[in-house]
Protein backbone atom coordinates (compact mmCIF):
# COMPACT_ATOMS: atom_id res chain seq x y z
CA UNK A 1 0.00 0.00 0.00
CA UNK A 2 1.64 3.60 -0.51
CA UNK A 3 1.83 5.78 2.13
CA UNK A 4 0.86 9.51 0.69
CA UNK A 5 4.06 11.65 0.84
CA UNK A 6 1.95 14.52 2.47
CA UNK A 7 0.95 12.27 4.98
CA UNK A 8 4.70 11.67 6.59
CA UNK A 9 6.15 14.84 5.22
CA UNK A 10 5.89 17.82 7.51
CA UNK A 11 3.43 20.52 6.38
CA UNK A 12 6.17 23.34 6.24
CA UNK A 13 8.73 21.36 4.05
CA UNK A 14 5.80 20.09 1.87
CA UNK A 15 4.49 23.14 1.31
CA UNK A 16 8.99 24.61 1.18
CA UNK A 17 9.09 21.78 -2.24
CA UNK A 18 5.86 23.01 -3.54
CA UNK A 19 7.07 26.83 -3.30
CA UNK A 20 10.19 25.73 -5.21
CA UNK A 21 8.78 24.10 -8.16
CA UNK A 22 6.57 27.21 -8.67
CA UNK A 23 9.89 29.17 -8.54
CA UNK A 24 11.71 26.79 -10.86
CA UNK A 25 9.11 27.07 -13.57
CA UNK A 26 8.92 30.85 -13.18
CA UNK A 27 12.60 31.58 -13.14
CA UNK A 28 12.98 29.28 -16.63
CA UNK A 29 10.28 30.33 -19.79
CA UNK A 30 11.21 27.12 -21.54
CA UNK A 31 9.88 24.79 -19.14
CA UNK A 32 6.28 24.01 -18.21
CA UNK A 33 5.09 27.09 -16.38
CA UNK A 34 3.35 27.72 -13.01
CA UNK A 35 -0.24 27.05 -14.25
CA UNK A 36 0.41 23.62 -15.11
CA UNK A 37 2.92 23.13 -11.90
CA UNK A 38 -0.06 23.92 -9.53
CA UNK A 39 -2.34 21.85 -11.31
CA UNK A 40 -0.47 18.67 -11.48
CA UNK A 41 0.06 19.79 -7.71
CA UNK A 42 -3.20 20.12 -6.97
CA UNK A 43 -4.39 16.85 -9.51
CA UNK A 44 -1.99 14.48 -6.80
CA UNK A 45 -4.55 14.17 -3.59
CA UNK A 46 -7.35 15.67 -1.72
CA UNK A 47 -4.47 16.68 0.83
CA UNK A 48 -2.00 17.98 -1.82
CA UNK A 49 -4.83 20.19 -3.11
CA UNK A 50 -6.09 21.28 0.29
CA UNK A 51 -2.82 22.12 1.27
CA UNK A 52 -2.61 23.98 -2.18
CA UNK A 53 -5.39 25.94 -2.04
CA UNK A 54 -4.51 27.21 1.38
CA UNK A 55 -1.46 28.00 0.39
CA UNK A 56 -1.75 31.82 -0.60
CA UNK A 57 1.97 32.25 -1.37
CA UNK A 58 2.26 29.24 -4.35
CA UNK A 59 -0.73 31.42 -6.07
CA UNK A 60 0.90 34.58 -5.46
CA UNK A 61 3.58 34.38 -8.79
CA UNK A 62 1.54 34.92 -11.78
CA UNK A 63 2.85 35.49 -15.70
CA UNK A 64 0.78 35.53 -19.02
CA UNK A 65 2.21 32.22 -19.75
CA UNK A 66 -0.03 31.10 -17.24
CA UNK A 67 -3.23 33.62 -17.64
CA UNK A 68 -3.37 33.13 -21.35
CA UNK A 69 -4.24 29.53 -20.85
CA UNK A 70 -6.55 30.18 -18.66
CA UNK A 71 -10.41 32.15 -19.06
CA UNK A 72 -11.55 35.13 -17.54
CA UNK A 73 -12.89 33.39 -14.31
CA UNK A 74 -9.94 30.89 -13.86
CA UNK A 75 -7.73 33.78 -14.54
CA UNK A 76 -9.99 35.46 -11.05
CA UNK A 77 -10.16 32.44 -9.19
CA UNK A 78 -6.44 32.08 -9.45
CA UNK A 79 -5.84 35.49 -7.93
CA UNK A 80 -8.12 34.98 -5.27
CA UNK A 81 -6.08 32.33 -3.86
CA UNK A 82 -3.77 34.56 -3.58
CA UNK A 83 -5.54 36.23 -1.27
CA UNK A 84 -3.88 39.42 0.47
CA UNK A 85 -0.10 38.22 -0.52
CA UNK A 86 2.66 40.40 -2.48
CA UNK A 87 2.11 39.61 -6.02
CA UNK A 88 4.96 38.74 -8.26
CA UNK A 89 3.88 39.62 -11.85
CA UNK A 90 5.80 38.65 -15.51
CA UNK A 91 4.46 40.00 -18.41
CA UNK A 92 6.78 39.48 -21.16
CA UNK A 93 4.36 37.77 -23.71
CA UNK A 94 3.64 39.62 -26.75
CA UNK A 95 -0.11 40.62 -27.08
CA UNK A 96 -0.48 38.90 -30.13
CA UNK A 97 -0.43 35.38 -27.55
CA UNK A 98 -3.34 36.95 -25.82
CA UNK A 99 -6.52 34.68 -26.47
CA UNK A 100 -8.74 37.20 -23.92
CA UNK A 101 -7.80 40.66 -22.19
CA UNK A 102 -6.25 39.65 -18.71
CA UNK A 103 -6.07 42.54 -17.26
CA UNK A 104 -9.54 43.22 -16.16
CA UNK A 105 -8.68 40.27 -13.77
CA UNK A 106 -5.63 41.83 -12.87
CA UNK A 107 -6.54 45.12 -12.25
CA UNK A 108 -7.91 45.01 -9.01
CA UNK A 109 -5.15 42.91 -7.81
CA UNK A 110 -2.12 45.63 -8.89
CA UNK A 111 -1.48 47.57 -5.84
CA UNK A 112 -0.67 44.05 -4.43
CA UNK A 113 2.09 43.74 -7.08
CA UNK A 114 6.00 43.86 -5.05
CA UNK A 115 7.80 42.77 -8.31
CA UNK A 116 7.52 43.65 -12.44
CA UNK A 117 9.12 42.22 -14.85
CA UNK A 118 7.87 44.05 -18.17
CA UNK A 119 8.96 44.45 -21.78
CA UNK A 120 7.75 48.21 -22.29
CA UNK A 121 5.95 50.14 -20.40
CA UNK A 122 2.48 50.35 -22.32
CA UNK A 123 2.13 46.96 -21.05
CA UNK A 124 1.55 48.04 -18.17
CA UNK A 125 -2.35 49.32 -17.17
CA UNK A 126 -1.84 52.77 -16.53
CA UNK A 127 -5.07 53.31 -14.13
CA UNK A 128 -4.00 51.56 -11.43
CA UNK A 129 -1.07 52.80 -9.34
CA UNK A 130 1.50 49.80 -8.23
CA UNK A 131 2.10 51.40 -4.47
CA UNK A 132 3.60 47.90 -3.72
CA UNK A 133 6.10 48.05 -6.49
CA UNK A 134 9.82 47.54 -4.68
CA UNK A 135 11.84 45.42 -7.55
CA UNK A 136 11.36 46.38 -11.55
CA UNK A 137 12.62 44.49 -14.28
CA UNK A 138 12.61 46.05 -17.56
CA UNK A 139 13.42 44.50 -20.83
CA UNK A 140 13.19 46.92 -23.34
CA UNK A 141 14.20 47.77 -26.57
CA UNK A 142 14.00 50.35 -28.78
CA UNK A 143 12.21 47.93 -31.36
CA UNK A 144 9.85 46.34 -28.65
CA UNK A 145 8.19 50.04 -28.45
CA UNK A 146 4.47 49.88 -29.34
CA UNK A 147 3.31 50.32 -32.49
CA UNK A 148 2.84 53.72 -33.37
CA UNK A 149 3.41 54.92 -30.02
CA UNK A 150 6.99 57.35 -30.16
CA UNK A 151 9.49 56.81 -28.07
CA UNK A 152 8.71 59.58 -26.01
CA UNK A 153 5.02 58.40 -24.82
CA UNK A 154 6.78 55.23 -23.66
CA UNK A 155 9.37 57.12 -21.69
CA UNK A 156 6.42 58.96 -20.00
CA UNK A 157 4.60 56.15 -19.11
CA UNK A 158 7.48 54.77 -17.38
CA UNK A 159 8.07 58.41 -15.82
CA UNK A 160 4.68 57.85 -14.46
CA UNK A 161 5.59 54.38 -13.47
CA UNK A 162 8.40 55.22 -11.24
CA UNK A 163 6.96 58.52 -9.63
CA UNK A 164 3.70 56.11 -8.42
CA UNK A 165 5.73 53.31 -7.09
CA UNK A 166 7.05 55.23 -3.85
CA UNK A 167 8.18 51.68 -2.23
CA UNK A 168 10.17 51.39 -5.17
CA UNK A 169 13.35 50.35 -3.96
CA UNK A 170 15.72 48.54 -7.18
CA UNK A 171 15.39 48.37 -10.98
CA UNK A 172 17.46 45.79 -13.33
CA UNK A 173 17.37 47.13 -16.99
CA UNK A 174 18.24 45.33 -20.17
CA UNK A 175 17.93 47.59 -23.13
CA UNK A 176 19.62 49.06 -26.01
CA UNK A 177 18.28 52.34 -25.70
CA UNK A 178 19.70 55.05 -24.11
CA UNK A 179 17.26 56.94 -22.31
CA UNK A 180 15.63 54.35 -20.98
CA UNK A 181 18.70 53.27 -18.12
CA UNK A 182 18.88 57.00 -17.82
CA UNK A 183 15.39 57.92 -16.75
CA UNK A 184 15.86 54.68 -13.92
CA UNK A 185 19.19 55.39 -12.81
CA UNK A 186 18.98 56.54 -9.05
CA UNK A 187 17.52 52.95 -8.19
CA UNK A 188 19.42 51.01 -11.08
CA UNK A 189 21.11 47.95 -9.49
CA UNK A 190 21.66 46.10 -12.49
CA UNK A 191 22.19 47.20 -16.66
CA UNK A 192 22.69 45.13 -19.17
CA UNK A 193 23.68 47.08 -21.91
CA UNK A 194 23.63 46.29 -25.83
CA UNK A 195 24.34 49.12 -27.46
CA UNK A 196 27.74 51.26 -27.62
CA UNK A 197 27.66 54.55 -25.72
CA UNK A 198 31.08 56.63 -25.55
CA UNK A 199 33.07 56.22 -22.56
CA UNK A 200 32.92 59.76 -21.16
CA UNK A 201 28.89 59.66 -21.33
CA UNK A 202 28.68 56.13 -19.84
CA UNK A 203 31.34 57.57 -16.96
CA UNK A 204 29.01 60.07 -16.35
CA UNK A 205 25.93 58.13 -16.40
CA UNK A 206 27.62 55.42 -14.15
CA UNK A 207 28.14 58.33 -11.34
CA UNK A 208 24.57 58.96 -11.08
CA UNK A 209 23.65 55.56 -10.31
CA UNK A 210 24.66 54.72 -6.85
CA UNK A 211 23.59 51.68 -6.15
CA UNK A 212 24.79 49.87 -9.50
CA UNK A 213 26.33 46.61 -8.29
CA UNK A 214 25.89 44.60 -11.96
CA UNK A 215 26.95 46.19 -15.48
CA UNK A 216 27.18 43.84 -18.59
């Protein structure tokens, strides 16, 4: 007869492996993501899916990977299991993936959001403030901007970004356009750079950014 893992396993280090798979799918894009993590978690037992679903913190790391597989009322039911926790949000899917909006599911829920990662700032609603925003990650380059939106629009919307994020406390940038690392660089703590700049303007740049410990 086998003995249900859950039932000799104690709950904490249970729940420690099921927090780390979630990680480990949302740290690599190639491999299965989150969505499907949970649910195989969840498919196991009645007690792997209790413990699960009262588990607010395996719910609480959320991509478009996993929303665009989902509907409208999976995509809410998922963030209600979340309930109250810091939300850790990755939206680097190109709209053109998007079989539904998911943002009027995650609207609500953005105040809640303690890390971004993002490709360009118009992906990100602009209605609701993120006063829970303490790490960004920006990808963005200068051909990622939106279609028919200039430059400078997206450099305001990120403006707006940072001045409504007052928790904000570190940003990691990969780009290959200028302004961008410029406009973040009193809370820069990591750049990844692809595009030559002359020495004496990335000296100067470099000076304003005190807290740069990473530079590729």
């Amino acid at each position: 007869m086998t003995t249900d893992p859950a039932m000799v396993l104690p709950l904490d280090v249970l729940t420690g492996i099921f927090l780390l798979a979630c990680r480990l799918q949302f740290a690599d894009p190639g491999m299965l993501n989150e969505f499907f993590t949970l649910w195989a978690i969840s498919e196991v037992s009645r007690t792997w899916r209790n413990i699960a679903l009262s588990t607010p913190l395996l719910w609480s790391i959320i991509t478009l990977r996993s929303l665009v597989q989902m509907n409208s009322e999976s995509a809410k039911r998922w963030l209600s299991y979340s309930v109250e926790c810091p939300l850790t949000l990755d939206l680097l899917l190109p709209s053109i993936f998007f079989k539904y909006d998911p943002f009027p599911a995650l609207r609500p829920h953005l105040p809640r959001v303690r890390e971004l990662t993002v490709a360009r700032p118009f992906d990100i609603p602009g209605d609701s403030p993120l006063t829970s925003l303490e790490y960004l990650n920006l990808v963005w380059h200068s051909h990622n901007a939106k279609e028919g939106a200039p430059e400078g629009v997206e450099l305001k919307r990120l403006r707006g970004l940072l001045e409504d994020a007052p928790r904000l406390r570190a940003i990691r940038v990969t780009t290959n356009f200028l302004p961008v690392f410029k406009l973040a660089s009193t809370k820069l703590v990591e750049l990844n750079l692809s595009l030559q700049v002359p020495v004496t303007e990335l000296y100067e740049f470099l000076s304003a950014c005190p807290d740069l410990t990473v530079l590729n």
